[in-house]
Protein backbone atom coordinates (compact mmCIF):
# COMPACT_ATOMS: atom_id res chain seq x y z
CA UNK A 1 79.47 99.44 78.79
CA UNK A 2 83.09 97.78 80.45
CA UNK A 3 81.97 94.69 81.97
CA UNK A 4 84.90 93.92 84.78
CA UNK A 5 86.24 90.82 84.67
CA UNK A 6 88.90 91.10 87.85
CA UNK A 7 90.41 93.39 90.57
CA UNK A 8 92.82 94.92 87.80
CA UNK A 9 92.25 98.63 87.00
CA UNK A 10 94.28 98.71 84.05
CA UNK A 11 93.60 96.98 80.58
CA UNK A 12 95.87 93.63 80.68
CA UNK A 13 95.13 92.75 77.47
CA UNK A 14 96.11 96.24 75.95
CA UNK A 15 99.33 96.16 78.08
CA UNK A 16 100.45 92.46 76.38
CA UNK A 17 99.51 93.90 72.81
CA UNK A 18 101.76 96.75 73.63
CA UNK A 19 104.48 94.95 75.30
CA UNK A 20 104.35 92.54 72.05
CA UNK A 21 104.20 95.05 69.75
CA UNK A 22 107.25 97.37 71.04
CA UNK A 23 109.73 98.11 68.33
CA UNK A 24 112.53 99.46 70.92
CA UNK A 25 111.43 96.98 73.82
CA UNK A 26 113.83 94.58 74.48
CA UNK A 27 113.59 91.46 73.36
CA UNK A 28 111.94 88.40 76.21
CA UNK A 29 114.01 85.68 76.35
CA UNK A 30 110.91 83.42 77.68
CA UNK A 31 107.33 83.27 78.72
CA UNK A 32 108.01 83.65 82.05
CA UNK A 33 109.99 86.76 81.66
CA UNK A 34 107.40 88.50 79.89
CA UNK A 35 104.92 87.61 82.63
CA UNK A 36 107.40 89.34 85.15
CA UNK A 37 107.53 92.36 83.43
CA UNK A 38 103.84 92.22 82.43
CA UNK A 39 103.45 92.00 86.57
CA UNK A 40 105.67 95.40 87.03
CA UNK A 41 104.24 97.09 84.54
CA UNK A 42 100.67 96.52 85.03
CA UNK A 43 100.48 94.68 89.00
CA UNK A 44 98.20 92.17 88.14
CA UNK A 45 97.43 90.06 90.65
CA UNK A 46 96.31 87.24 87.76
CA UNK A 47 97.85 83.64 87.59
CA UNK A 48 100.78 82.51 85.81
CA UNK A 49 98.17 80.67 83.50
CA UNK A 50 95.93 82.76 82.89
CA UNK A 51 98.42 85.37 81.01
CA UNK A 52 100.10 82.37 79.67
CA UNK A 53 96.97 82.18 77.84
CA UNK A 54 96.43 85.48 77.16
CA UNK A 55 100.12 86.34 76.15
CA UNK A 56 99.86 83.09 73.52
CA UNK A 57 96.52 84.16 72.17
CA UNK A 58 97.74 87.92 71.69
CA UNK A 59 100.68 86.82 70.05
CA UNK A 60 99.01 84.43 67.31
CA UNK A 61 96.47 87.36 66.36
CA UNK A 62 99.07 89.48 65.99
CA UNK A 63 101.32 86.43 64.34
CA UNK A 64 104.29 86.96 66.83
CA UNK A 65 105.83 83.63 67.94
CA UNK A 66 106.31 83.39 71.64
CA UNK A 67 108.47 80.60 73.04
């Protein structure tokens, strides 16, 4: 069963897990870069806190530091 949570038809959480784990992505410079290209790559129309949040929590499962 996929429960949906928003108006997004792809997986937002899988796209930030890939973007973070990318060996030959290029490196963000800050949060608000990733978002941007989280944006073109996925068009979510979520807030700028919301993947804040998800971006951070991603990151410390995965034990990437974000800045």
């Amino acid at each position: 069963m996929k429960t949906t949570v928003g108006p997004d038809t792809v997986d937002v959480a899988k796209a930030v897990e890939t973007m973070l784990t990318e060996h030959d992505g290029p490196a963000f410079l800050s949060m608000a870069e990733f978002i941007e290209v989280l944006r073109q790559r996925t068009g979510t129309d979520r807030s700028d806190a919301d993947l804040k949040a998800l971006v951070t929590k991603k990151a410390v499962v995965l034990g990437i530091v974000m800045e």
